[in-house]
Protein backbone atom coordinates (compact mmCIF):
# COMPACT_ATOMS: atom_id res chain seq x y z
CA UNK A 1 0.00 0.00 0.00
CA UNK A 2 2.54 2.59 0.64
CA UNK A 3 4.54 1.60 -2.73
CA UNK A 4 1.42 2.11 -4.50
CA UNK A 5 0.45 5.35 -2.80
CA UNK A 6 3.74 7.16 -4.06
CA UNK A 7 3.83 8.74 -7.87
CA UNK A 8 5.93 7.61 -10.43
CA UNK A 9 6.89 11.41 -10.61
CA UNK A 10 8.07 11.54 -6.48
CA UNK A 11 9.34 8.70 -7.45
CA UNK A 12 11.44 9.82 -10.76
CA UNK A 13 12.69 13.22 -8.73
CA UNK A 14 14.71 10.66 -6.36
CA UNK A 15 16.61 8.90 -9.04
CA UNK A 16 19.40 11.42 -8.67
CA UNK A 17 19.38 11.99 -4.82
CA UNK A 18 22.49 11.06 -3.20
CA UNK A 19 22.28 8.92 -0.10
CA UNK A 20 24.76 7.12 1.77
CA UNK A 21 24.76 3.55 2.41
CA UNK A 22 26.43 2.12 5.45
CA UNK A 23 28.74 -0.63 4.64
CA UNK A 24 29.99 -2.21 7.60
CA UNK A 25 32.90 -0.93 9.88
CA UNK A 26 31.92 2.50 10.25
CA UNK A 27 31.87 3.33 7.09
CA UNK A 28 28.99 4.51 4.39
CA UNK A 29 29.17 4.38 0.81
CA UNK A 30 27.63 7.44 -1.17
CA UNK A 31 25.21 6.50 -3.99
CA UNK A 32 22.19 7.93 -6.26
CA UNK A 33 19.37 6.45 -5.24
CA UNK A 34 18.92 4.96 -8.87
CA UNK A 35 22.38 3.85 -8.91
CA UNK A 36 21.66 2.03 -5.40
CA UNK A 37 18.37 0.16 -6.70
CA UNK A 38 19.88 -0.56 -9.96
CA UNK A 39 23.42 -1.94 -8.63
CA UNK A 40 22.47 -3.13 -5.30
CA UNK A 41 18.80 -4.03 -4.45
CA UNK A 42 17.85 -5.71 -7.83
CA UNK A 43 21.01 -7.97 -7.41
CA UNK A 44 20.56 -8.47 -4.07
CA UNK A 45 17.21 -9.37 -4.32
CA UNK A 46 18.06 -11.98 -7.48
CA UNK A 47 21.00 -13.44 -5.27
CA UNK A 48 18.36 -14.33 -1.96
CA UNK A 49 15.73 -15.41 -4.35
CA UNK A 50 17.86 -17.73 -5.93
CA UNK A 51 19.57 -19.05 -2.67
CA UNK A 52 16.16 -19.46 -1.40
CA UNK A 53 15.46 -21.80 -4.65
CA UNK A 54 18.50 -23.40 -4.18
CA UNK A 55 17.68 -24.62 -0.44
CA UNK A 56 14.47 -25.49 -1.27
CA UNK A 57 15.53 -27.75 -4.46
CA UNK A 58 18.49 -29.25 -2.55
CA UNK A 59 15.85 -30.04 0.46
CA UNK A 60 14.30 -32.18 -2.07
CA UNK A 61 11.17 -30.37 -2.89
CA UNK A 62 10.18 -30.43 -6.89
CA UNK A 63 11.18 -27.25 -8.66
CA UNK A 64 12.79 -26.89 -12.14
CA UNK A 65 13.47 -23.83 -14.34
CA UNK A 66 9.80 -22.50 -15.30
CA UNK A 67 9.24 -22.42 -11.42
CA UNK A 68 11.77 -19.81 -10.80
CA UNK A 69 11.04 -18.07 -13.65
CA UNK A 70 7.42 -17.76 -14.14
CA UNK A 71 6.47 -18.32 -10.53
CA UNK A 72 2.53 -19.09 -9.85
């Protein structure tokens, strides 16, 4: 609900905002906000998702390709 409740304009004016990203140790790395979904969430969020298949298959439970990719 609150994802849908923003605009795709608010959303397009934060592409280029700076913000800094704390990466362990005490120390924060700057990014644009659209260089931090692009180059670190997306990936990230690939990388669990496929883990997460990856248990699940080597737990024994019946999954193949089409299942990751066209979940449902």
């Amino acid at each position: 609900a609150y994802v849908q409740a923003a605009s795709s304009e608010a959303m397009d004016r934060r592409t280029e905002t700076t913000v800094s990203i704390p990466v362990g140790g005490g120390q924060e790395m700057p990014m644009t906000c659209g260089a931090y979904l692009t180059s670190f969430v997306i990936p990230n969020l690939y990388f669990h998702a496929a883990t997460a298949y990856n248990i699940l298959r080597h737990n024994g439970v019946v999954l193949g390709k089409r299942d990751f990719l066209r979940p449902g």
